[in-house]
Protein backbone atom coordinates (compact mmCIF):
# COMPACT_ATOMS: atom_id res chain seq x y z
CA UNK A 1 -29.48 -7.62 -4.88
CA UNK A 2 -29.21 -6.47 -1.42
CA UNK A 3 -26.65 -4.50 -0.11
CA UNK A 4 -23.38 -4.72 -1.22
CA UNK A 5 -20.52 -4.04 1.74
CA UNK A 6 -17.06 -2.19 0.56
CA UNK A 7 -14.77 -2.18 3.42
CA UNK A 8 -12.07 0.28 3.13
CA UNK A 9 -12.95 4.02 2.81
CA UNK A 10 -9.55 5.13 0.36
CA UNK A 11 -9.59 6.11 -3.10
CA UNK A 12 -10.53 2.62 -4.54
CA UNK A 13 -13.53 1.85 -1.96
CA UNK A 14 -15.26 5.20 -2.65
CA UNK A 15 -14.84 4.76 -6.43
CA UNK A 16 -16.37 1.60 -6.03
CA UNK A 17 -19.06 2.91 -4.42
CA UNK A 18 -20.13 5.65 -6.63
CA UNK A 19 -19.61 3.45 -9.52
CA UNK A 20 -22.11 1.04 -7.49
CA UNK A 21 -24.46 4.06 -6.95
CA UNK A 22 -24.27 5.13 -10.32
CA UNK A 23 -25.68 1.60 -11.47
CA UNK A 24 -28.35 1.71 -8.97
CA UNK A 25 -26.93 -1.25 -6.87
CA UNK A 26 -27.04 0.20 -2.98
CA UNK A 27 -23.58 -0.31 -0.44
CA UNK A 28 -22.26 0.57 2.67
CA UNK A 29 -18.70 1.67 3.28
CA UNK A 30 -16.75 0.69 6.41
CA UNK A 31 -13.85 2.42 7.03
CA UNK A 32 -11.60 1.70 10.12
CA UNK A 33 -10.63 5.02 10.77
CA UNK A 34 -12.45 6.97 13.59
CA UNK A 35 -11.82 10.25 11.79
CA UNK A 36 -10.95 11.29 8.18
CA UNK A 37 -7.66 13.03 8.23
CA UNK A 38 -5.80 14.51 5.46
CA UNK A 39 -2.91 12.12 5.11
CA UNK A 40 -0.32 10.90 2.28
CA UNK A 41 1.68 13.13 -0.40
CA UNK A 42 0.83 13.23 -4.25
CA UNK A 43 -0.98 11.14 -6.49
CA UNK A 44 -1.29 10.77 -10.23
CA UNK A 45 -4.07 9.78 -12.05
CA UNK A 46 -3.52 8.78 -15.92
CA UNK A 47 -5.78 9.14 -19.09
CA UNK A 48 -7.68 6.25 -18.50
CA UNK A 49 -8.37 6.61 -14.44
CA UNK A 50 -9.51 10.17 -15.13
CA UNK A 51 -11.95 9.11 -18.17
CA UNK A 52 -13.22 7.30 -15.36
CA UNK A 53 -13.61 10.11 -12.80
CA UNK A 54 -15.04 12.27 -15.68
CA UNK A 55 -17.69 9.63 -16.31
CA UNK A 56 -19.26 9.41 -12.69
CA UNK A 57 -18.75 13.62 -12.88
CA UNK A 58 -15.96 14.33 -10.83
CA UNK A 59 -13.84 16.22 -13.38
CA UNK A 60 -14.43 19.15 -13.35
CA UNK A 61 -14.11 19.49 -8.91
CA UNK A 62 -10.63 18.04 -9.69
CA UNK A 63 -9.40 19.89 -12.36
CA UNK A 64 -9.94 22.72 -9.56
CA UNK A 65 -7.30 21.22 -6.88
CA UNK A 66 -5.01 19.33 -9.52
CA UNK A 67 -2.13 20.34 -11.78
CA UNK A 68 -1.95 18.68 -15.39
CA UNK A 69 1.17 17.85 -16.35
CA UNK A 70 1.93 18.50 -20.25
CA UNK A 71 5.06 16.66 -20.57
CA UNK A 72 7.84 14.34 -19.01
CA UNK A 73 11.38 15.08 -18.42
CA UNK A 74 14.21 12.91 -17.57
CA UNK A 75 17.59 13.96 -16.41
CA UNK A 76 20.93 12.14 -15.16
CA UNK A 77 22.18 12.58 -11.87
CA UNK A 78 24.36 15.63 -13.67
CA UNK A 79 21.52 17.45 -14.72
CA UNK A 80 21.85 16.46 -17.81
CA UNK A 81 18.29 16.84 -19.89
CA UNK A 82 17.86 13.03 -21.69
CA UNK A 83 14.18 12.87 -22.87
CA UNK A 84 10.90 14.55 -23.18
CA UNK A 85 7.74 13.42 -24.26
CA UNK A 86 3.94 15.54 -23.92
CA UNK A 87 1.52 13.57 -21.33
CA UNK A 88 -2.15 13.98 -21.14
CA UNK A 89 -4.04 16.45 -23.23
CA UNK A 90 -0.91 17.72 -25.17
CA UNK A 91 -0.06 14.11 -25.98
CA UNK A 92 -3.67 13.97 -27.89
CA UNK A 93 -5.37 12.22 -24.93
CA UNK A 94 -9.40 12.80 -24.62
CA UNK A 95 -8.82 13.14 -20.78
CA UNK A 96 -5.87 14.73 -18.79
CA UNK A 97 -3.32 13.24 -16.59
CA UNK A 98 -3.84 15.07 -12.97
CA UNK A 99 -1.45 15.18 -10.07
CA UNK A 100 -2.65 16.13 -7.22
CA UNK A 101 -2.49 15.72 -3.30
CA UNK A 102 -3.55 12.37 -2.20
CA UNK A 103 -6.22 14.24 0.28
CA UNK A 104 -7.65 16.68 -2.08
CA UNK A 105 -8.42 13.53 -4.59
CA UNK A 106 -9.83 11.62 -1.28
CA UNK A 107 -11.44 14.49 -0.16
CA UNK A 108 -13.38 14.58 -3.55
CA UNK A 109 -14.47 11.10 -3.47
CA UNK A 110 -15.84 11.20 -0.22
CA UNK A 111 -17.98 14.23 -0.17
CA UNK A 112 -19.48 12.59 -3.71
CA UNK A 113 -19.97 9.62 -1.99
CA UNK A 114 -21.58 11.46 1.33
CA UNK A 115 -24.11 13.21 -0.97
CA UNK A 116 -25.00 11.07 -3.51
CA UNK A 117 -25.23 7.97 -1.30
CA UNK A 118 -26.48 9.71 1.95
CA UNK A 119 -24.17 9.91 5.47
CA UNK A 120 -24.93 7.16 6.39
CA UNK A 121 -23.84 4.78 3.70
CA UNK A 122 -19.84 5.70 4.74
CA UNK A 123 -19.53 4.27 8.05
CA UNK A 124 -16.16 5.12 10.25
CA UNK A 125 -14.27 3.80 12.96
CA UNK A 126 -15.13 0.21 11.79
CA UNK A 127 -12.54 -2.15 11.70
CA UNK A 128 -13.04 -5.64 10.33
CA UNK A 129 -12.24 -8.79 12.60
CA UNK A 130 -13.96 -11.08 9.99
CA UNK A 131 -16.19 -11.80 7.63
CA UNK A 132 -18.17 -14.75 6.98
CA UNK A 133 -20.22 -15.99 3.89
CA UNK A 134 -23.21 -18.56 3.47
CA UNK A 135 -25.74 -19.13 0.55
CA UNK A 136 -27.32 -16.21 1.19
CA UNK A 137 -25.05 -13.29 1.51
CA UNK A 138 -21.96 -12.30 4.36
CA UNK A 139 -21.48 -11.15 7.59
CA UNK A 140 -19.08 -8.43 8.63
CA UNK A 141 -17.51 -8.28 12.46
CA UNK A 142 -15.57 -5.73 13.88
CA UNK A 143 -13.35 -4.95 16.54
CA UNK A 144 -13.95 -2.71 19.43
CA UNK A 145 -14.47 1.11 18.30
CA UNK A 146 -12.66 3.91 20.26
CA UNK A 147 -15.52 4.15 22.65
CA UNK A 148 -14.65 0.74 23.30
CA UNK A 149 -17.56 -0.76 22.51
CA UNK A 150 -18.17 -3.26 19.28
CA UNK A 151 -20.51 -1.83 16.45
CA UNK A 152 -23.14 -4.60 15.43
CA UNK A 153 -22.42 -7.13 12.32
CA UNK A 154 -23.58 -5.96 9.71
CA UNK A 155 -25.35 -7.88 6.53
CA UNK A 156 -24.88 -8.04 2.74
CA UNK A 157 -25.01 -9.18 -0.48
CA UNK A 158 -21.18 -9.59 -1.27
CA UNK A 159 -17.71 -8.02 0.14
CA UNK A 160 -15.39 -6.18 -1.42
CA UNK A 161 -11.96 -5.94 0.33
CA UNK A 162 -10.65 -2.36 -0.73
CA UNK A 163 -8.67 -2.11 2.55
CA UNK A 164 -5.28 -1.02 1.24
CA UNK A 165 -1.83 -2.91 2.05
CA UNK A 166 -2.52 -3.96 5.57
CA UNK A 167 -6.34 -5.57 4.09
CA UNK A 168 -7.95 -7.19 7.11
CA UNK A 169 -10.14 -9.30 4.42
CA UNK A 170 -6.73 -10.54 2.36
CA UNK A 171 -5.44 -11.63 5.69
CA UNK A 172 -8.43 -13.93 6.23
CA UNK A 173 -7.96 -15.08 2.47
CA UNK A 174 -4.20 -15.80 3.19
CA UNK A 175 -3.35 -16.59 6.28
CA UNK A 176 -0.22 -18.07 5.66
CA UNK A 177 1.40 -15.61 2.96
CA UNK A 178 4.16 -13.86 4.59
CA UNK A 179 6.02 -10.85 4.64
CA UNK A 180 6.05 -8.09 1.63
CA UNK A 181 8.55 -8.50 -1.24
CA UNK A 182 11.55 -5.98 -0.53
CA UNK A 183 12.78 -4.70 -3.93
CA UNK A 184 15.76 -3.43 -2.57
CA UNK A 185 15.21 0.00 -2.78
CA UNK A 186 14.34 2.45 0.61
CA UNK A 187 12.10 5.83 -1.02
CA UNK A 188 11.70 9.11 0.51
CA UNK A 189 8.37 11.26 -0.06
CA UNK A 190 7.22 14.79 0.55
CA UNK A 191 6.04 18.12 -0.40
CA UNK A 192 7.12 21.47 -0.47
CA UNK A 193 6.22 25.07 -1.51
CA UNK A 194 8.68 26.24 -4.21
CA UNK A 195 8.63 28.65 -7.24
CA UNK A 196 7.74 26.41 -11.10
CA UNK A 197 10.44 23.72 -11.91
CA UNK A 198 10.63 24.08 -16.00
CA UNK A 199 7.77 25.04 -17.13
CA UNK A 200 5.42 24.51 -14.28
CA UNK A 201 3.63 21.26 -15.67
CA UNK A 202 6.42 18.88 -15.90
CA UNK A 203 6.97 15.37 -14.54
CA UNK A 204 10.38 15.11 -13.60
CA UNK A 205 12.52 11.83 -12.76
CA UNK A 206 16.52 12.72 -12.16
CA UNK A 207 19.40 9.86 -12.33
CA UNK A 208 19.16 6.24 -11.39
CA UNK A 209 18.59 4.07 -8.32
CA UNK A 210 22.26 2.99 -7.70
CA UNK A 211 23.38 6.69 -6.88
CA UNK A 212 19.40 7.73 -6.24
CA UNK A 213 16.72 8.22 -8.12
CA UNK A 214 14.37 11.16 -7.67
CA UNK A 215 10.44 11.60 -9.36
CA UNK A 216 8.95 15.61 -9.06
CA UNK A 217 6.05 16.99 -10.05
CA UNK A 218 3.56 19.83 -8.83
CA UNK A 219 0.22 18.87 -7.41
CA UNK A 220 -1.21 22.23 -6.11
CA UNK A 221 -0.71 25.78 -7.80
CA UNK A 222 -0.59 28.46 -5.35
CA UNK A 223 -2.17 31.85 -5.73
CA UNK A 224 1.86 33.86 -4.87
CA UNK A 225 2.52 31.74 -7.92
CA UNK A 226 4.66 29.11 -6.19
CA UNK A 227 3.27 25.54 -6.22
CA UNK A 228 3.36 22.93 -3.68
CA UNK A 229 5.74 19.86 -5.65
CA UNK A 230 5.96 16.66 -4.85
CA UNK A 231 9.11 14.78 -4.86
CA UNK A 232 10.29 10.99 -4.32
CA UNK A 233 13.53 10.03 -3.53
CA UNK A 234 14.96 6.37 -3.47
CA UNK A 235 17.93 4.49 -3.54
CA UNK A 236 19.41 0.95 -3.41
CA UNK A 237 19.56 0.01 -0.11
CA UNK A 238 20.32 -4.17 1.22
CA UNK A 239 17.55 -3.95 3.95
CA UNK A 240 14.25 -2.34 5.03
CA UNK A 241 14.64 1.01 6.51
CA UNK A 242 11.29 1.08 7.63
CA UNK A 243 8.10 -0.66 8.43
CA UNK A 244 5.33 -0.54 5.13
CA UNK A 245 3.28 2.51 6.36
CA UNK A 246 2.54 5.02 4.10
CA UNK A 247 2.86 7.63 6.91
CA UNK A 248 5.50 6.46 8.52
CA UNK A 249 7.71 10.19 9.46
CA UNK A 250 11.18 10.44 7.44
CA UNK A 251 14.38 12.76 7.60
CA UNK A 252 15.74 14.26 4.16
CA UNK A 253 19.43 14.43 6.28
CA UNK A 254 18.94 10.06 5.83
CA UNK A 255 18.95 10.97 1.96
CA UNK A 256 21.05 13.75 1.71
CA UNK A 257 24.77 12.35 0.99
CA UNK A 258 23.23 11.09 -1.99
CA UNK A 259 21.64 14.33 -3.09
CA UNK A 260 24.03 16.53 -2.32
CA UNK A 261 25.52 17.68 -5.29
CA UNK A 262 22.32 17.87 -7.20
CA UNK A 263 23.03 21.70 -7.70
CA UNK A 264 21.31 22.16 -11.19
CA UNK A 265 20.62 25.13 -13.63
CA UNK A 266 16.74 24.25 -13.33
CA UNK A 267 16.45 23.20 -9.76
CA UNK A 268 18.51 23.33 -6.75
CA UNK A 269 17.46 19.77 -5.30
CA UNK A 270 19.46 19.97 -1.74
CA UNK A 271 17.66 23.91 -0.58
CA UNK A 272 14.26 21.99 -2.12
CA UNK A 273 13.67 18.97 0.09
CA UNK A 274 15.46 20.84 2.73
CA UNK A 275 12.37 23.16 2.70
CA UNK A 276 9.25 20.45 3.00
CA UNK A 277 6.65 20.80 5.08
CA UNK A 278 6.02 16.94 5.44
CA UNK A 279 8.56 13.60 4.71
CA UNK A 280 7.86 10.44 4.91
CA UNK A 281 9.58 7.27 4.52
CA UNK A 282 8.54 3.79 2.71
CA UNK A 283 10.06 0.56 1.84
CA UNK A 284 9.79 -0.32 -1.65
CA UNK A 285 8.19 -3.18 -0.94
CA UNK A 286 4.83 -5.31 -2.78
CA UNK A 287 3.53 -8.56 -2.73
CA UNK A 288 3.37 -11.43 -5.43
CA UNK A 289 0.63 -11.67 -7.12
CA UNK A 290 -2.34 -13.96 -5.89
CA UNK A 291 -3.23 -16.84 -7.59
CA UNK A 292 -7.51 -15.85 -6.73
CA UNK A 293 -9.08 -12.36 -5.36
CA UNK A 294 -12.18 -14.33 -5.16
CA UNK A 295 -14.09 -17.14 -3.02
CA UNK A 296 -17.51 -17.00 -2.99
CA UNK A 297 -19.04 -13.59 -2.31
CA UNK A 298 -15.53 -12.10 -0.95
CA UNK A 299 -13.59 -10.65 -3.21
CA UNK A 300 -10.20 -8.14 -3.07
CA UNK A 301 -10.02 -4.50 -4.57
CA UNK A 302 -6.67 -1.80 -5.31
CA UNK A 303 -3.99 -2.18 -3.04
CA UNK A 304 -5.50 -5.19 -1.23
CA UNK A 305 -5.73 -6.89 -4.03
CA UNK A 306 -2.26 -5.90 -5.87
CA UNK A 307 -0.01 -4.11 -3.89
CA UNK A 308 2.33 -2.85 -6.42
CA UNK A 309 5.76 -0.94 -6.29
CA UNK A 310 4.74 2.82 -6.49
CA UNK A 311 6.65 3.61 -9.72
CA UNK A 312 4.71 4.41 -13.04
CA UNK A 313 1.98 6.72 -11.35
CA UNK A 314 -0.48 4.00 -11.34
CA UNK A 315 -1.51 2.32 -8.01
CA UNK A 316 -4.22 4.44 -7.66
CA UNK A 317 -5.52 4.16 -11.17
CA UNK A 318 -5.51 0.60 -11.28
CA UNK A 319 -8.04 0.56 -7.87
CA UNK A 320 -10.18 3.14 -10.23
CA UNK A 321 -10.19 0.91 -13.58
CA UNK A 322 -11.12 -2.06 -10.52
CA UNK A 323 -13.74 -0.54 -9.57
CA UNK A 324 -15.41 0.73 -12.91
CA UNK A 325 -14.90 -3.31 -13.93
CA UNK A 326 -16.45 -4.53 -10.83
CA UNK A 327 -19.17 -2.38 -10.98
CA UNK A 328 -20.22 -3.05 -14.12
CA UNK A 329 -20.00 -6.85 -13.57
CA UNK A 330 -22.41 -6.78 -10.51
CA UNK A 331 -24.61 -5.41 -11.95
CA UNK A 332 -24.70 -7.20 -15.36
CA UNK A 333 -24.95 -9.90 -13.49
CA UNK A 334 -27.94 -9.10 -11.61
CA UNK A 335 -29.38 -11.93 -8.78
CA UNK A 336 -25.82 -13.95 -9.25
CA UNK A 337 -22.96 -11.61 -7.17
CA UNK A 338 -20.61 -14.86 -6.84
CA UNK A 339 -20.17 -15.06 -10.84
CA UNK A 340 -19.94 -11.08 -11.05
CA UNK A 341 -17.12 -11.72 -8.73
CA UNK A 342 -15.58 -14.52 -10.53
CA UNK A 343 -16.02 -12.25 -14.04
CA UNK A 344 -14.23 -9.34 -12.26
CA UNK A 345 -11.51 -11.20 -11.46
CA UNK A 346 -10.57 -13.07 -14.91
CA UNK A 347 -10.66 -9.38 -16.28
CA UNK A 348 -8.64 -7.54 -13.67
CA UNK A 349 -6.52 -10.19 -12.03
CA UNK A 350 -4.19 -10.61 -15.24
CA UNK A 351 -4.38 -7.09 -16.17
CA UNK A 352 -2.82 -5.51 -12.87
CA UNK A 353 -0.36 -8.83 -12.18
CA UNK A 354 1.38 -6.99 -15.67
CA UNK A 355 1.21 -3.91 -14.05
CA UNK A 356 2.68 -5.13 -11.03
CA UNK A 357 5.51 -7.34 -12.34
CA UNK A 358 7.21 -4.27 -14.76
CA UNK A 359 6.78 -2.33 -11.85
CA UNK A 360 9.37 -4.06 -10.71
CA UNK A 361 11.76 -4.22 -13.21
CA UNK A 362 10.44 -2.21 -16.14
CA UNK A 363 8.47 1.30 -15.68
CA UNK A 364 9.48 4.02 -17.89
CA UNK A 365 12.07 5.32 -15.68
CA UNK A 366 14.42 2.24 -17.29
CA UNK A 367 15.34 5.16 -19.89
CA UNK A 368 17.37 6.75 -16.89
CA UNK A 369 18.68 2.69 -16.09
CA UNK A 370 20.00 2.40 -20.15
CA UNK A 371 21.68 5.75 -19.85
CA UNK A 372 22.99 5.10 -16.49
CA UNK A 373 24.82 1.67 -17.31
CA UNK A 374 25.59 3.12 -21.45
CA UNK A 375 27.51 5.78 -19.84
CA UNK A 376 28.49 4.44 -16.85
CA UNK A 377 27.46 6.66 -15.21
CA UNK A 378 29.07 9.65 -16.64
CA UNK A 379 28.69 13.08 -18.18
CA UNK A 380 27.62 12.66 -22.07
CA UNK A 381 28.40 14.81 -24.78
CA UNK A 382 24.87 14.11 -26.93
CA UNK A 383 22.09 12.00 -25.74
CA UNK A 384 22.07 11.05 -29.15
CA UNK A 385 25.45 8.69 -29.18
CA UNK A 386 23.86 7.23 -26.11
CA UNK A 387 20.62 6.03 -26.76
CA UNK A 388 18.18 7.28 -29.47
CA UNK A 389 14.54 8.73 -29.04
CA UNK A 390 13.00 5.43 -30.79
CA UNK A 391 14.62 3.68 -28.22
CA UNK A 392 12.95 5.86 -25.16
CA UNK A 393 9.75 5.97 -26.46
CA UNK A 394 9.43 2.00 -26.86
CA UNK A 395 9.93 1.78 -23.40
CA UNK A 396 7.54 4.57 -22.37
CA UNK A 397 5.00 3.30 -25.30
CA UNK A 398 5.35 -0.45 -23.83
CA UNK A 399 4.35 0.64 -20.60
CA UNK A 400 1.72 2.91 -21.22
CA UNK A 401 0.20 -0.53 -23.24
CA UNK A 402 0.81 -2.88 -20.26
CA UNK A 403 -0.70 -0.27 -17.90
CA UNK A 404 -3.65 0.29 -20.27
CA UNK A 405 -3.78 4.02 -21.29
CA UNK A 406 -1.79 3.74 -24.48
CA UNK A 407 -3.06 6.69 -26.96
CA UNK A 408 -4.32 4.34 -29.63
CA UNK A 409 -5.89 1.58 -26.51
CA UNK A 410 -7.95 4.73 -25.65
CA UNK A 411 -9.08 5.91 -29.02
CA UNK A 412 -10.54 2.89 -29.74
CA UNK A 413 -12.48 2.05 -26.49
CA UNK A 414 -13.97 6.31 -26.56
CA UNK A 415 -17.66 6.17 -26.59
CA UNK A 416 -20.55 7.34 -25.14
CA UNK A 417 -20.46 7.55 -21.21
């Protein structure tokens, strides 16, 4: 098979790639940037994304820049503690969960990629115009560079569309499909320095959208012994607030008549995001599920493929488990890419439309939804009289199935690398 062409340069495209290189089957990445900056907030990678990571050896350089969270709190918008459960090793998982910044997990990927694959094989500041297909393999275009001038076509085997939520290649696909799917909710992101919340390793979600809903968690443990914690704020809103860019600048004053009372025993949430040293805003917005990813030797990857809302810690995992799947596929299927493509698809098209429709309604922050509209949305005197831990864990449990990394899911697919 000759070269295989992965356009995008995120998380998602450079798993791909080393999953490619790791089966022997050579690709190029094209990524439309002109320079690699250090961009986005925090990131969570799950059980099964990181059993990936482990297997193409990246463990270990990750475990050095990440935090692993050992369990899950949820609290009302009082303060109020409602529910804990262990995550990652301490739940009995073979692999841990990680949080992490989004560009110490890119960072990781890349270098990998740059050494195992060579320089050359991650191309920048090329930005797809189009790309056409014919018996024999595709053609990629591009636009003009930042010098201005237009890098040469370039030739493969098959292309993968791993572009993100703006994908130049699903835009081809679809032409006609429209505007993203506005959930009704506006979300706040950022970071900030700040002494342990709880015991240091917790993943934290407070209240419910109505009033606001906020999601914490440290990604970076400093050496002063503060750690740099990553929060997400959103609300119920009738209309965007913002365009879909995942860097689009945001102010914590927007959020803060919401927030302001959120004056807890275990965190004082006002002085916190007050204190960031980066916020950014994002519609809660995704896209309905495609009907196809693939036609021919084109096919969609990640966030190209499913855009999802970013509840549940899983966008990024999903693109991971894609590329693992796809990876094994092409090269199973040797001298015929277009039926790798079409296998791929029948596996991971169904798979992530689940993910993506109970991220809408149903991730496991729904515990703080039941509690919310049990109580109406007031002070309780035992969690108990409002909703019992059988209850909360079938709706984390369910999730964790329909997302793939339930414990038992797991268990039964460990094996040799």
């Amino acid at each position: 098979m000759s070269g295989i062409l992965v356009i995008g340069g995120g998380i998602g495209g450079l798993a791909l790639a080393l999953c490619l290189h790791r089966n022997g089957l050579p690709c190029t990445v094209l990524e439309a940037a002109a320079e690699i900056r250090p961009l986005g907030v925090g990131v969570n990678i799950l059980p099964h994304a990181a059993a990936e990571l482990a297997r193409l050896g990246l463990e270990a350089p990750l475990q050095r820049l990440c935090v692993q969270p050992t369990e899950a709190n949820f609290f009302n918008r009082f303060g109020q503690h409602v529910h804990a459960e262990p995550l990652g090793r301490a739940a009995g998982y073979d692999h841990p969960q990680m949080s992490l910044h989004r560009a110490d997990l890119h960072g990781v990927l890349l270098a990998a990629a740059r050494e195992r694959l060579g320089e050359g094989a991650v191309l920048l500041d090329r930005r797809v115009a189009r790309v056409e297909q014919d018996e024999d393999g595709v053609t990629v275009s591009f636009t003009p560079g930042r010098s201005g001038a237009v890098p040469p076509p370039l030739r493969g085997s098959v292309a993968i569309g791993a572009d993100g939520i703006h994908s130049a290649l699903r835009r081809q696909l679809y032409p006609n499909e429209g505007e993203p799917k506005y959930t009704g909710y506006n979300m706040w992101r950022g970071v900030t320095r700040w002494p342990p919340v709880l015991n240091g390793a917790s993943m934290t979600r407070v209240g419910w959208l109505k009033n606001g809903k906020m999601v914490l968690y440290p990604i970076r443990d400093h050496a002063d012994g503060t750690q740099l914690l990553n929060w997400v704020f959103e609300v119920e809103t009738e209309t965007y607030r913002a365009r879909r860019d995942w860097n689009r600048p945001g102010d914590v004053e927007d959020f803060m008549p919401w927030i302001r009372d959120w004056v807890f025993d275990w965190l004082d949430v006002p002085a916190m995001v007050r204190a960031s040293e980066a916020v950014l805003e994002f519609p809660m917005v995704d896209q309905d599920p495609l009907p196809r990813w693939t036609f021919g030797r084109l096919t969609l990857l990640g966030d190209a493929a499913h855009p999802m809302v970013p509840r549940g810690s899983n966008g990024a995992g999903q693109s991971i488990l894609d590329a693992r799947c796809l990876a094994d596929l092409l090269m199973r299927h040797g001298d015929d890419p277009e039926a790798a493509l079409k296998a791929y698809e029948a596996v991971r098209l169904p798979a992530t439309t689940e993910v993506v429709l109970t991220n809408r309604k149903n991730p496991p922050d729904v515990i703080l939804r039941e509690v919310f509209l049990r109580t109406n949305d007031r002070p309780f005197a035992r969690i108990e009289e409002v909703m019992s831990k059988e209850e909360m864990l079938a709706i984390t449990g369910g999730y964790k199935r329909v997302a793939g990394y339930d414990l038992a899911t797991l268990k039964a697919k460990a094996g040799p690398a």
